[in-house]
C-alpha atoms as a PDB file:
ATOM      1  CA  UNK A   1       2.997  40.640  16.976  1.00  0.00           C
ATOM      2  CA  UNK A   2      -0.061  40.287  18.700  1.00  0.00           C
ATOM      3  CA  UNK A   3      -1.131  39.995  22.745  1.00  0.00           C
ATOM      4  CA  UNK A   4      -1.198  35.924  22.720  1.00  0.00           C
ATOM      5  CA  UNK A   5       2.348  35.902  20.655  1.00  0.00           C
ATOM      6  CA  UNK A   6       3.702  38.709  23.877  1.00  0.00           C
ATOM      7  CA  UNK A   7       2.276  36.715  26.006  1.00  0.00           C
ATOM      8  CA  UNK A   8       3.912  33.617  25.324  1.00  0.00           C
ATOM      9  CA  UNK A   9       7.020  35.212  24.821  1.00  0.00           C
ATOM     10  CA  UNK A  10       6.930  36.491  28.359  1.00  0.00           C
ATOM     11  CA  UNK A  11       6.031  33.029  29.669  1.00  0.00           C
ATOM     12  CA  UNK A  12       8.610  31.574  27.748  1.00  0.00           C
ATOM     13  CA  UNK A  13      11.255  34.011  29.295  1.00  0.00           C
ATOM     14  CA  UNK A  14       9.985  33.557  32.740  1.00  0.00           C
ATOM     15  CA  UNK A  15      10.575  29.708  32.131  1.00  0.00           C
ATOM     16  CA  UNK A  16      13.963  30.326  31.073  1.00  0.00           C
ATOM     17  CA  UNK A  17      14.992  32.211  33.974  1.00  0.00           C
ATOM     18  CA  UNK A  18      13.556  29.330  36.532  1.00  0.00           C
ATOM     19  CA  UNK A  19      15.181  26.917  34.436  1.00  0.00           C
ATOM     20  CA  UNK A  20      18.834  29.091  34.564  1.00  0.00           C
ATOM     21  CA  UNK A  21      18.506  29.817  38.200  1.00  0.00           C
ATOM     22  CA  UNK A  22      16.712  26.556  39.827  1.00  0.00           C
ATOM     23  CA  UNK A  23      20.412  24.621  40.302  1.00  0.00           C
ATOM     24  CA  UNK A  24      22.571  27.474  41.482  1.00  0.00           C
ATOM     25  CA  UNK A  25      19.549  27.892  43.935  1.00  0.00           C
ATOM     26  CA  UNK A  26      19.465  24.249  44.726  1.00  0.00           C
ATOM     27  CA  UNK A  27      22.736  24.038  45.258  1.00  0.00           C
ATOM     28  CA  UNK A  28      23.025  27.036  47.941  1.00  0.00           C
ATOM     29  CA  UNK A  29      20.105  25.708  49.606  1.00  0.00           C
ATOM     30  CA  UNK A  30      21.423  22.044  50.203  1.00  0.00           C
ATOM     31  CA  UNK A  31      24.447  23.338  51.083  1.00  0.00           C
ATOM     32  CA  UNK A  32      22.785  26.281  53.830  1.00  0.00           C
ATOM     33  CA  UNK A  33      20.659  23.511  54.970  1.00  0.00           C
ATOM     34  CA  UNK A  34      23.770  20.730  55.540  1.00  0.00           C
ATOM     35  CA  UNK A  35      25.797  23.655  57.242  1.00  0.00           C
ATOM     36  CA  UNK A  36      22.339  24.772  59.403  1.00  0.00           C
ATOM     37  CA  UNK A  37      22.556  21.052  60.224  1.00  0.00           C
ATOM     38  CA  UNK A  38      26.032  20.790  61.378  1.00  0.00           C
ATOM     39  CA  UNK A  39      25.785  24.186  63.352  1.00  0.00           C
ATOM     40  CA  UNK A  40      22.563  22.580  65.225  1.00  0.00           C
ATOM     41  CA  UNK A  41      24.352  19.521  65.905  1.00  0.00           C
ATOM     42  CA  UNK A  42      27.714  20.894  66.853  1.00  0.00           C
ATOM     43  CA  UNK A  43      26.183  23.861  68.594  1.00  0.00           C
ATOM     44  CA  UNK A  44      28.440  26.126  66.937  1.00  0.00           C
ATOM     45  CA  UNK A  45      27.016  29.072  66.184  1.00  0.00           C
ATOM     46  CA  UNK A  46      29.462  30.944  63.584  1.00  0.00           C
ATOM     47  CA  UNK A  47      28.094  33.901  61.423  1.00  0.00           C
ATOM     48  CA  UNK A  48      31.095  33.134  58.735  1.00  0.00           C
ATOM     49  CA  UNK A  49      31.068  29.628  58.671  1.00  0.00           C
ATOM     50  CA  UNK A  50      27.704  29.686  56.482  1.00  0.00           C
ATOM     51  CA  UNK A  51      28.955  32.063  53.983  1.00  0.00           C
ATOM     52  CA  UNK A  52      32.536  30.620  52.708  1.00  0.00           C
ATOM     53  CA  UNK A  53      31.143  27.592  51.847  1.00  0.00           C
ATOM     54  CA  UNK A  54      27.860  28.563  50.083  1.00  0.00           C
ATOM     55  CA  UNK A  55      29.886  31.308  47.743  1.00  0.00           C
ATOM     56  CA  UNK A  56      32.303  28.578  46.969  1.00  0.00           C
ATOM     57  CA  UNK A  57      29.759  25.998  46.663  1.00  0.00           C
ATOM     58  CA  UNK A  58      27.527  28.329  44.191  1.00  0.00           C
ATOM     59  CA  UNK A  59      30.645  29.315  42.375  1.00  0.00           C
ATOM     60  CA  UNK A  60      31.524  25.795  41.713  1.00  0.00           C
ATOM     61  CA  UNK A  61      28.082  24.906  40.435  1.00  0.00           C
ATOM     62  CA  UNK A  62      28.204  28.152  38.424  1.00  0.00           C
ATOM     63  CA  UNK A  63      31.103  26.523  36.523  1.00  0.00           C
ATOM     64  CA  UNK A  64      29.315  23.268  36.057  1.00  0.00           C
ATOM     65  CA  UNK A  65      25.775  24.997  34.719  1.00  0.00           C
ATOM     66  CA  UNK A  66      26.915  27.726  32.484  1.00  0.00           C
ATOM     67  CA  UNK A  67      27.378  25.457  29.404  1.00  0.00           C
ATOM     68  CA  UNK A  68      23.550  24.476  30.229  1.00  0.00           C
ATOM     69  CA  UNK A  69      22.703  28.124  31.040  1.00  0.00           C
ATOM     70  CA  UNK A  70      24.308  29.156  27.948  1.00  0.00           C
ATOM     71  CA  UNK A  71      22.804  26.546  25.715  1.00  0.00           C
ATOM     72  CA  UNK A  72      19.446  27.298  27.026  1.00  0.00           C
ATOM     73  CA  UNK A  73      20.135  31.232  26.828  1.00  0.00           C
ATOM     74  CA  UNK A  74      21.197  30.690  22.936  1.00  0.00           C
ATOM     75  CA  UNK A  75      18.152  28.080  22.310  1.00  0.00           C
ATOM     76  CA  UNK A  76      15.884  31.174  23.526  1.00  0.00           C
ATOM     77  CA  UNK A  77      17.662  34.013  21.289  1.00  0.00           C
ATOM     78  CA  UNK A  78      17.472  32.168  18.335  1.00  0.00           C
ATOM     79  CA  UNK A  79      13.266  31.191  19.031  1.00  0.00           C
ATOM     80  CA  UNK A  80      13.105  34.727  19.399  1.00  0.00           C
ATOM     81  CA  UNK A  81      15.027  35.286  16.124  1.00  0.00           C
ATOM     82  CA  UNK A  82      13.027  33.380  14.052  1.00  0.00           C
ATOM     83  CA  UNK A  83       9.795  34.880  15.672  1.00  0.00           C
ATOM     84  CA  UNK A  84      11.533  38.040  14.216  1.00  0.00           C
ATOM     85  CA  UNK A  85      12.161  36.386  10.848  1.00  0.00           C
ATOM     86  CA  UNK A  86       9.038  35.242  10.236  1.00  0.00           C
ATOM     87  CA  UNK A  87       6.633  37.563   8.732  1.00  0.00           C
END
């Protein structure tokens, strides 16, 4: 394995990790940003009320996106497997 084959390996895996994380992040920020909303409007000014509903929120979408996190985790392994395979 040479530099350009690490180095595209590397970019590869630093795709893959923006590509696993971008909707739970997406989804905790639309949801932080529709409670900072309400707060502003209402004036209520709650330290809990942002936290509830963003872990449930995330751990909902968690349970949506890990069939497409873990196809896109296995699509990676096996690239890297046949980069191993091949001589």
């Amino acid at each position: 394995m040479n530099g350009s084959e690490v180095i595209d390996l590397g970019r590869d895996a630093i795709w893959l990790m923006l590509a696993m994380s971008a909707p739970i992040m997406l989804v905790g920020l639309a949801v932080g940003v529709t409670i900072a909303l309400f707060q502003a409007l209402t004036q209520v000014q709650e330290m809990t009320l942002v936290f509830v509903p963003k872990i449930i929120a995330i751990f909902v979408a968690l349970l949506i996106f890990l069939p497409f996190m873990g196809a896109l985790m296995s699509a990676f392994m096996n690239g890297i497997a046949d980069r191993i395979a091949m001589p």
